[in-house]
C-alpha atoms as a PDB file:
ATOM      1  CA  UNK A   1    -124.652-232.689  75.369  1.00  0.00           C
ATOM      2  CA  UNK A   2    -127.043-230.015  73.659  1.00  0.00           C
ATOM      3  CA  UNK A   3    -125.324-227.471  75.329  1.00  0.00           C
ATOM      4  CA  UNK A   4    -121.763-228.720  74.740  1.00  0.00           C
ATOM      5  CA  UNK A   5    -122.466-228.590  70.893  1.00  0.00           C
ATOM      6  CA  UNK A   6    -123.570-225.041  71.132  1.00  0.00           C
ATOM      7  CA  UNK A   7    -120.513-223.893  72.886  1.00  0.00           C
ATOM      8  CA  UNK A   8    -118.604-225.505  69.991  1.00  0.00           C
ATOM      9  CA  UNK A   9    -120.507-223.658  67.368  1.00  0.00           C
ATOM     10  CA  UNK A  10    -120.640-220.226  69.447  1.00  0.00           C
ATOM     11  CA  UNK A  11    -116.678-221.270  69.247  1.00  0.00           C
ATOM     12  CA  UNK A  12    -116.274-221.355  66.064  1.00  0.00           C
ATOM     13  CA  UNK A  13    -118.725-218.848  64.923  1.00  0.00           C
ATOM     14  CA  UNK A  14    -116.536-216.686  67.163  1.00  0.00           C
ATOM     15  CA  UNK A  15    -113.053-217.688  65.289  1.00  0.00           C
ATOM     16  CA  UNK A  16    -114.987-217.621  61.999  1.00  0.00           C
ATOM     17  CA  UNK A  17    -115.791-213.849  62.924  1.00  0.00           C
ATOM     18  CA  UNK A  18    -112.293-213.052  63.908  1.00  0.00           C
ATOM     19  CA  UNK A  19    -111.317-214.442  60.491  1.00  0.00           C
ATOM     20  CA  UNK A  20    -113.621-212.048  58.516  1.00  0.00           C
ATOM     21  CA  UNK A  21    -112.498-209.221  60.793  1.00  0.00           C
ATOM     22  CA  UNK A  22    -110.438-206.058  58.683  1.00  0.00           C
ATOM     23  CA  UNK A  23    -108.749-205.387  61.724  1.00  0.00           C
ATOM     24  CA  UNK A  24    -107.490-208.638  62.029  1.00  0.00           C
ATOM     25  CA  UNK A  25    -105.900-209.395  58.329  1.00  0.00           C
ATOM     26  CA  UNK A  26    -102.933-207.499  56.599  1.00  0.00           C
ATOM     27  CA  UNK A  27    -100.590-205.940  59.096  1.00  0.00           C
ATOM     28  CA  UNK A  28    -100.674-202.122  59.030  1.00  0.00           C
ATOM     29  CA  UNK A  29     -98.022-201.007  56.466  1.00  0.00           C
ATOM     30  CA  UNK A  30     -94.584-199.913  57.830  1.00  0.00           C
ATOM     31  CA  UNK A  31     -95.959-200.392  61.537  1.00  0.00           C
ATOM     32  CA  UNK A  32     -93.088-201.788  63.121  1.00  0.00           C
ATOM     33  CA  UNK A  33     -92.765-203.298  66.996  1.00  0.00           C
ATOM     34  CA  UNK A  34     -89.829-201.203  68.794  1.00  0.00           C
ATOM     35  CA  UNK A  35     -90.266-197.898  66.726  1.00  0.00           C
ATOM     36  CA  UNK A  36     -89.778-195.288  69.483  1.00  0.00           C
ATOM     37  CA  UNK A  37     -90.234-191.509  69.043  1.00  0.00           C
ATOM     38  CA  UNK A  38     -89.737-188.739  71.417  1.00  0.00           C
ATOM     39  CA  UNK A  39     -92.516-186.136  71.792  1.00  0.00           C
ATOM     40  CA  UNK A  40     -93.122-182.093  72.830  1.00  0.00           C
ATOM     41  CA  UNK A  41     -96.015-180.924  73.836  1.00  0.00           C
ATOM     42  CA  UNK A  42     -98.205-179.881  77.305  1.00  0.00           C
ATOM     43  CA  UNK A  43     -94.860-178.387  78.178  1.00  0.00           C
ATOM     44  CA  UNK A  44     -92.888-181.840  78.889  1.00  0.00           C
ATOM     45  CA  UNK A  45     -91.513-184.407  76.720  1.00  0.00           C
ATOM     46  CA  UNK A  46     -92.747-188.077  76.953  1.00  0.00           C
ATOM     47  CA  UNK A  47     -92.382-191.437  74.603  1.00  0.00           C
ATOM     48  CA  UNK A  48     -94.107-193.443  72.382  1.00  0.00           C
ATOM     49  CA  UNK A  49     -93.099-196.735  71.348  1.00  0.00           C
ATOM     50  CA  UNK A  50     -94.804-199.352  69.717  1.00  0.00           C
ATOM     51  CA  UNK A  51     -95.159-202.477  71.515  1.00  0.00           C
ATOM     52  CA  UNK A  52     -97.358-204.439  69.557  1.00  0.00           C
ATOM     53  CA  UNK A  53     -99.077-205.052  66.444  1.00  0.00           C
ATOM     54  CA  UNK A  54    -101.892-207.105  65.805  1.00  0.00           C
ATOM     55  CA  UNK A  55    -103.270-207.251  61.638  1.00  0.00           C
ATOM     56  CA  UNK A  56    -103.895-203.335  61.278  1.00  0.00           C
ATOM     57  CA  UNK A  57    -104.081-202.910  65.304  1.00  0.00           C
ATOM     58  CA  UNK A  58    -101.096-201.025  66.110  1.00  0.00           C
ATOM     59  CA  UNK A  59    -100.785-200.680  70.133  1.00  0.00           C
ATOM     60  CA  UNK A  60     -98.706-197.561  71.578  1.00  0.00           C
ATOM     61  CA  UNK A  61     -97.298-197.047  74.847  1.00  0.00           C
ATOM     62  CA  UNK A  62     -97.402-193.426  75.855  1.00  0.00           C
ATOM     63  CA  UNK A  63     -94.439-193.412  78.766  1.00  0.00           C
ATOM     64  CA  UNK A  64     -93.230-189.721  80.774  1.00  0.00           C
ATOM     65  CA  UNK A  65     -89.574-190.659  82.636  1.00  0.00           C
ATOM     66  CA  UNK A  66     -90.198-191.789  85.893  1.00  0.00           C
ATOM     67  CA  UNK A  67     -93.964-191.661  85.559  1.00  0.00           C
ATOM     68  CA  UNK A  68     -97.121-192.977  84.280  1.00  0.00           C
ATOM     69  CA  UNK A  69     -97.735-194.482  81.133  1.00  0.00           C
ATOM     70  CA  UNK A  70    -100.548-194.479  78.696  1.00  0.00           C
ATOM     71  CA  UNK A  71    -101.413-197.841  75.880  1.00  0.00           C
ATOM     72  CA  UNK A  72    -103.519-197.022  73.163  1.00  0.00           C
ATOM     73  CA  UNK A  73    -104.653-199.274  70.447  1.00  0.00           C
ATOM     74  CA  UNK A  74    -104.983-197.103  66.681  1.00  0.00           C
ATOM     75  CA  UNK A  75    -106.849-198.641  63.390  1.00  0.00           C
ATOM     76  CA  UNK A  76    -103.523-198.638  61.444  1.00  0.00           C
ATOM     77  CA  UNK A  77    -101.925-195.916  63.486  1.00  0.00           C
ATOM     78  CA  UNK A  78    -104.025-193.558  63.070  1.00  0.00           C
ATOM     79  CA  UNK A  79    -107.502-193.790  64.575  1.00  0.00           C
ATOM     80  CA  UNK A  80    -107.876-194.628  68.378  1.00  0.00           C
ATOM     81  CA  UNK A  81    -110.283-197.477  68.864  1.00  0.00           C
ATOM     82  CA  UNK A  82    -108.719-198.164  72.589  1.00  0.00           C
ATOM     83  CA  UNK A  83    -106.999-196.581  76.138  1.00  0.00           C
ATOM     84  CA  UNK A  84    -105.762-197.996  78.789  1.00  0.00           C
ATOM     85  CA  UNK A  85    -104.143-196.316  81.968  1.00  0.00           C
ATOM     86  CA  UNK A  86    -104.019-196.930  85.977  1.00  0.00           C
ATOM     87  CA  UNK A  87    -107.531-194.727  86.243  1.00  0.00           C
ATOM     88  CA  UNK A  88    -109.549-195.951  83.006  1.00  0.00           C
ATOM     89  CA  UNK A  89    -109.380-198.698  80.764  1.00  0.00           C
ATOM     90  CA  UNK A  90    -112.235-198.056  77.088  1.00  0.00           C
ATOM     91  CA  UNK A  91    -112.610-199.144  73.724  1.00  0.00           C
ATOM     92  CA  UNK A  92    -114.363-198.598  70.639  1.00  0.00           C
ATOM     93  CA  UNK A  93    -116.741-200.739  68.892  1.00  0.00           C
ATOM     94  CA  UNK A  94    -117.455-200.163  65.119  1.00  0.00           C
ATOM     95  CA  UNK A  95    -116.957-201.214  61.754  1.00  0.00           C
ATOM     96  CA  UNK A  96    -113.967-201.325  60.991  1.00  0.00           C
ATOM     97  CA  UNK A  97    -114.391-201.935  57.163  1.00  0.00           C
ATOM     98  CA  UNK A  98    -115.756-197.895  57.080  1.00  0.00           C
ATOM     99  CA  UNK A  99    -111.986-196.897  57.433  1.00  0.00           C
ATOM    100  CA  UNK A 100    -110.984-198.441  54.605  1.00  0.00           C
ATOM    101  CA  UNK A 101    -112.006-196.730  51.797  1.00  0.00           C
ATOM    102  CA  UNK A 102    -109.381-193.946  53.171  1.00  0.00           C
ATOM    103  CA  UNK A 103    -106.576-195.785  52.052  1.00  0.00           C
ATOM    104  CA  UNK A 104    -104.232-195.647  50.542  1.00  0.00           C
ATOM    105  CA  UNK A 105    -104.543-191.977  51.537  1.00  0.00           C
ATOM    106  CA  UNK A 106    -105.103-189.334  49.178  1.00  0.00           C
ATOM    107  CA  UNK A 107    -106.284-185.706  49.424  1.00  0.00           C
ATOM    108  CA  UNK A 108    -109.960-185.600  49.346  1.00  0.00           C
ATOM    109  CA  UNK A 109    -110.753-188.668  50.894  1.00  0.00           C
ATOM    110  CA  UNK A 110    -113.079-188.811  53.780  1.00  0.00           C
ATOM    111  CA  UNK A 111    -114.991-191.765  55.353  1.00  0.00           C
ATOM    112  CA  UNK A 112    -117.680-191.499  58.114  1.00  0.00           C
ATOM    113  CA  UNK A 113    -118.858-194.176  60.946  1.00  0.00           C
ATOM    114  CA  UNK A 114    -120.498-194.735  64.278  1.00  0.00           C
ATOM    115  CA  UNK A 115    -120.180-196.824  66.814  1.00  0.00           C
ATOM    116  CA  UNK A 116    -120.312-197.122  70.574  1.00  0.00           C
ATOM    117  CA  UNK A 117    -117.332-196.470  73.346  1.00  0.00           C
ATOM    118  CA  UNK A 118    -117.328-198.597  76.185  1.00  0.00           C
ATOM    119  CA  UNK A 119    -115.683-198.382  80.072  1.00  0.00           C
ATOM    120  CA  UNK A 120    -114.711-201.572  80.366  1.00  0.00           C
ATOM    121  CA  UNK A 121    -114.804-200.912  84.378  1.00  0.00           C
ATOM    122  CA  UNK A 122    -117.829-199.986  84.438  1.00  0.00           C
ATOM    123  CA  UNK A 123    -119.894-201.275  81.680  1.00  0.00           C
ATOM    124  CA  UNK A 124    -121.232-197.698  81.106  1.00  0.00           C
ATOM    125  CA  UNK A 125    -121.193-196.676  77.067  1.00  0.00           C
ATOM    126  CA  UNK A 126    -121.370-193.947  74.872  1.00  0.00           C
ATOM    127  CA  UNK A 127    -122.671-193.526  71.103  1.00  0.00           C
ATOM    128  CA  UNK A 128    -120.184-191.781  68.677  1.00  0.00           C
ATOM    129  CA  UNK A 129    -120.041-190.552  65.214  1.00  0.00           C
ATOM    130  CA  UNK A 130    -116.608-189.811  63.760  1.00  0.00           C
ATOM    131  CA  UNK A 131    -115.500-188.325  60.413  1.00  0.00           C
ATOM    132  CA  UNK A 132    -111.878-188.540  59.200  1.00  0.00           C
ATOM    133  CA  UNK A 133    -111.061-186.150  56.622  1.00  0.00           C
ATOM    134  CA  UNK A 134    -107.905-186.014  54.189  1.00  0.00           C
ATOM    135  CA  UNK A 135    -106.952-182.451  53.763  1.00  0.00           C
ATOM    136  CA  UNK A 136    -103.096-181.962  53.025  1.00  0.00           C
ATOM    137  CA  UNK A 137     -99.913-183.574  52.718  1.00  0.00           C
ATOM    138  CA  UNK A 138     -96.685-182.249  54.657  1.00  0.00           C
ATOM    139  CA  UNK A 139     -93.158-182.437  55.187  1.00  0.00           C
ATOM    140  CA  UNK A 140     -91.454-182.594  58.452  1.00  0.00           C
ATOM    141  CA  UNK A 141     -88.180-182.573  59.175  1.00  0.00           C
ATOM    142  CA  UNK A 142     -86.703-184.804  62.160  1.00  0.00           C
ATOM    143  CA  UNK A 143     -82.877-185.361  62.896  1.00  0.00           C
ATOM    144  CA  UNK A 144     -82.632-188.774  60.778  1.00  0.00           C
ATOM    145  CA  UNK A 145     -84.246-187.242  57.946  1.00  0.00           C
ATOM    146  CA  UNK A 146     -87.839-185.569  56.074  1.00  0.00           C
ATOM    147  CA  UNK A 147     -90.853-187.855  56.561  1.00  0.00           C
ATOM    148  CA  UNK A 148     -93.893-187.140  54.475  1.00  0.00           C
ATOM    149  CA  UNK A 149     -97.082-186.582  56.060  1.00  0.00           C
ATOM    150  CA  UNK A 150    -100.652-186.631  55.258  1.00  0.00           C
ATOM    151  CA  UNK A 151    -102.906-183.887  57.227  1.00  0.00           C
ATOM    152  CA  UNK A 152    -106.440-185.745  58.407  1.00  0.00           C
ATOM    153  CA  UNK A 153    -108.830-184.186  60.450  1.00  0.00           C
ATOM    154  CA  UNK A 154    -110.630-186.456  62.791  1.00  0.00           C
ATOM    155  CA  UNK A 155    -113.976-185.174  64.354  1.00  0.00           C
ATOM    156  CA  UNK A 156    -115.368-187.056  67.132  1.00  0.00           C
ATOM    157  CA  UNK A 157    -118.738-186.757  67.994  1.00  0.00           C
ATOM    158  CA  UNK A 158    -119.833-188.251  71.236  1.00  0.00           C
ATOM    159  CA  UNK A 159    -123.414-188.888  72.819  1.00  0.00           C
ATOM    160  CA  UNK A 160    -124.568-190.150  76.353  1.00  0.00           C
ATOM    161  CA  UNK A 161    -128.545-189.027  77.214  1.00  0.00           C
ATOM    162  CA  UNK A 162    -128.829-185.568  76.420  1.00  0.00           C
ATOM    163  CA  UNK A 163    -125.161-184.860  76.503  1.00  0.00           C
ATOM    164  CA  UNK A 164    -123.538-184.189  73.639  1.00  0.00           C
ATOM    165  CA  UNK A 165    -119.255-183.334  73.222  1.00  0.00           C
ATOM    166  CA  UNK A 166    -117.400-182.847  70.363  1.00  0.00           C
ATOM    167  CA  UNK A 167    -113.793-183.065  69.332  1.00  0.00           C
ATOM    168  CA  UNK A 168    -111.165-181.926  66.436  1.00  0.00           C
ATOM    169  CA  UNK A 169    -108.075-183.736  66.018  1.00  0.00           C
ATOM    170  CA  UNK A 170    -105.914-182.759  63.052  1.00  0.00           C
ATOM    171  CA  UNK A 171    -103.247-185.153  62.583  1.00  0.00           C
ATOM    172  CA  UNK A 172     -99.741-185.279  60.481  1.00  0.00           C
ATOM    173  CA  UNK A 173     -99.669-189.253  59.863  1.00  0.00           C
ATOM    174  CA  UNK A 174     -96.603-191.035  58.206  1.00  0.00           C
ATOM    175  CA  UNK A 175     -98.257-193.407  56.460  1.00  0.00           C
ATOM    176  CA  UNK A 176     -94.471-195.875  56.173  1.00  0.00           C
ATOM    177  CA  UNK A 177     -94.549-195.774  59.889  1.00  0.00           C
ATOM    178  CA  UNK A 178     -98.274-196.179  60.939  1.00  0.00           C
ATOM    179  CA  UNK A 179     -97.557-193.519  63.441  1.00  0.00           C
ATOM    180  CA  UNK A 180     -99.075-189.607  63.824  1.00  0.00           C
ATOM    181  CA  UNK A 181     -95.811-187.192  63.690  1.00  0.00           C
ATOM    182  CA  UNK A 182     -98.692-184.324  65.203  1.00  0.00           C
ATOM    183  CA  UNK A 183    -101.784-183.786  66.327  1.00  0.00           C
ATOM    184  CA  UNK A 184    -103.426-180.423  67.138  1.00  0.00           C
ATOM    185  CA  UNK A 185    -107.172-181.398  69.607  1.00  0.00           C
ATOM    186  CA  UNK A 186    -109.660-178.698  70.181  1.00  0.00           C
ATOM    187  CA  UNK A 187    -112.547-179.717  72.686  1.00  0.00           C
ATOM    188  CA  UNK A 188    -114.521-177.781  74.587  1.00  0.00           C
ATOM    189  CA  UNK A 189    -113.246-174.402  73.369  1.00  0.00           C
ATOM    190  CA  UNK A 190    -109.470-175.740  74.477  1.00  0.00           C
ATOM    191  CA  UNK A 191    -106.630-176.144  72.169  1.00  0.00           C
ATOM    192  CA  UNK A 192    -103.918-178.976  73.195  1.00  0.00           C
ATOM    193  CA  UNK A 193    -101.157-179.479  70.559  1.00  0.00           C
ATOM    194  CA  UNK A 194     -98.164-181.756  70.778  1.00  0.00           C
ATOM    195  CA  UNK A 195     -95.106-183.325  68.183  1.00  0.00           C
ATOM    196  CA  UNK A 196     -92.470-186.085  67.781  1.00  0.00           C
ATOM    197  CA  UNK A 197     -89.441-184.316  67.584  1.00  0.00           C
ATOM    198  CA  UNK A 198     -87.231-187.352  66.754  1.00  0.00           C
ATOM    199  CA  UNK A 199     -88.021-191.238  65.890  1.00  0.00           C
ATOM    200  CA  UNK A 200     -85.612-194.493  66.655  1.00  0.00           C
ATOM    201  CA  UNK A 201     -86.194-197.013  64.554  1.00  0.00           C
ATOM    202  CA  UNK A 202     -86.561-200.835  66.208  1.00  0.00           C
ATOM    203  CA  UNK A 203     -83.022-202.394  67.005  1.00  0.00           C
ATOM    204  CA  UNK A 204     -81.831-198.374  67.266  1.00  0.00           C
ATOM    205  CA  UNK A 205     -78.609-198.630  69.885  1.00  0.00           C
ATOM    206  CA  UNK A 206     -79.332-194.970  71.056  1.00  0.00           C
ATOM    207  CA  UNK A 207     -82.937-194.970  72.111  1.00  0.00           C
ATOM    208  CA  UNK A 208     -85.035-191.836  72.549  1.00  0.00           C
ATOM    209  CA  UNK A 209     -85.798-190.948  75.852  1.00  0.00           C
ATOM    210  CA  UNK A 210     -87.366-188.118  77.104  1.00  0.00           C
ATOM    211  CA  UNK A 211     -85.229-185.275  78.740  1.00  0.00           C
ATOM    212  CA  UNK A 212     -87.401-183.980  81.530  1.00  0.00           C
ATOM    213  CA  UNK A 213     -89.024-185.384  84.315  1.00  0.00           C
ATOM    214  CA  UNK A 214     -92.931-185.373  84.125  1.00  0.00           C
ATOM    215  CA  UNK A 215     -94.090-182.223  85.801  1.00  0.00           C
ATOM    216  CA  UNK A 216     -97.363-182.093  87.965  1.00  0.00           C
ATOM    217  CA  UNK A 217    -100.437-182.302  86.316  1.00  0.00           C
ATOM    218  CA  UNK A 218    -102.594-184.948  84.155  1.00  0.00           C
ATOM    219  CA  UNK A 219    -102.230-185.346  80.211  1.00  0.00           C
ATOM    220  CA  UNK A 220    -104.665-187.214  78.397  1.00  0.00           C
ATOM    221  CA  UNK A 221    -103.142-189.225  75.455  1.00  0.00           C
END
């Protein structure tokens, strides 16, 4: 009987948590389930449509025609707190109250965290720090029209024993869509850049799909 009761009140501890939880209040603004965009970059075009979205969790599937697909979850769009493919599945654990001094967004804002990211496979973890930095606002122009963008640096700093990696990602996020328009990663000395070159909004009758087949090789989403 003891231990009944303190399932129960692990149980609703647990909801009670959930309640309090940033991530799990206000939907993300302008985050919308079915917005699909078509995207250049590693030399291929691929997808990304959102498929779900949970308070200001806004889930992404990452698809290349014919091929694999990639679902990340983003703190309102914008920061990654989890991936999932065939060969790894990880997520973040933070705060997720630290973000939200950064919005609404305005040049010069800048928040700073850590946290630990976890392979759900295998149990093993990794400490991070990450910095996300409001540096610009930009226009870009896609086929249905100019979408305004703010310019946010992300810099990921991970740690596991004495290794240490480090990673720049300068995003164009459209705050009305919840969705990054660009990104531009350096890591390890190695520049990756990709963009969405059109967007279909949910209920679209012409959907975007991408117009070449994936080609060989692995890209990390």
């Amino acid at each position: 009987m003891r231990l009944f009761t303190r399932l129960i009140a692990v149980c609703l501890m647990t909801a009670a948590l959930a309640a309090c939880d940033p991530i799990a209040q206000a939907p993300a603004p302008g985050a919308a389930i079915g917005t699909r965009a078509v995207i250049k970059g590693y030399n291929q075009e691929m997808t990304a449509e959102i498929t779900d979205v949970k308070g200001k969790l806004v889930v992404t599937e990452f698809q290349w025609q014919g091929g694999d697909s990639v679902v990340r979850g983003y703190y309102r769009g914008l920061f990654p707190v989890s991936g999932r493919s065939k060969t790894y599945h990880w997520e973040a654990e933070f705060d997720e109250s630290k973000l939200e001094p950064l919005f609404p967004l305005a040049v010069g804002k800048e928040v700073a965290f850590s946290g630990t990211s976890r392979d759900v496979e295998s149990g093993s973890a990794a400490n991070f720090w990450a910095s996300l930095s409001v540096i610009g606002e930009k226009v870009i122009e896609l086929p249905n029209g100019a979408r305004k963008v703010y310019v946010v640096d992300i810099i990921t700093e991970y740690r596991k024993e004495n290794l240490v990696k480090r990673k720049t990602n300068t995003v164009y996020y459209d705050p009305e869509l919840s969705m990054v328009l660009k990104s531009v990663v350096l890591e390890d000395g190695y520049q990756s850049f990709w963009r969405v070159v059109s967007i279909d909004p949910p209920g679209e009758g012409n959907r975007a799909t991408p117009s070449q087949q994936r080609r060989a090789g692995t890209v990390m989403i």
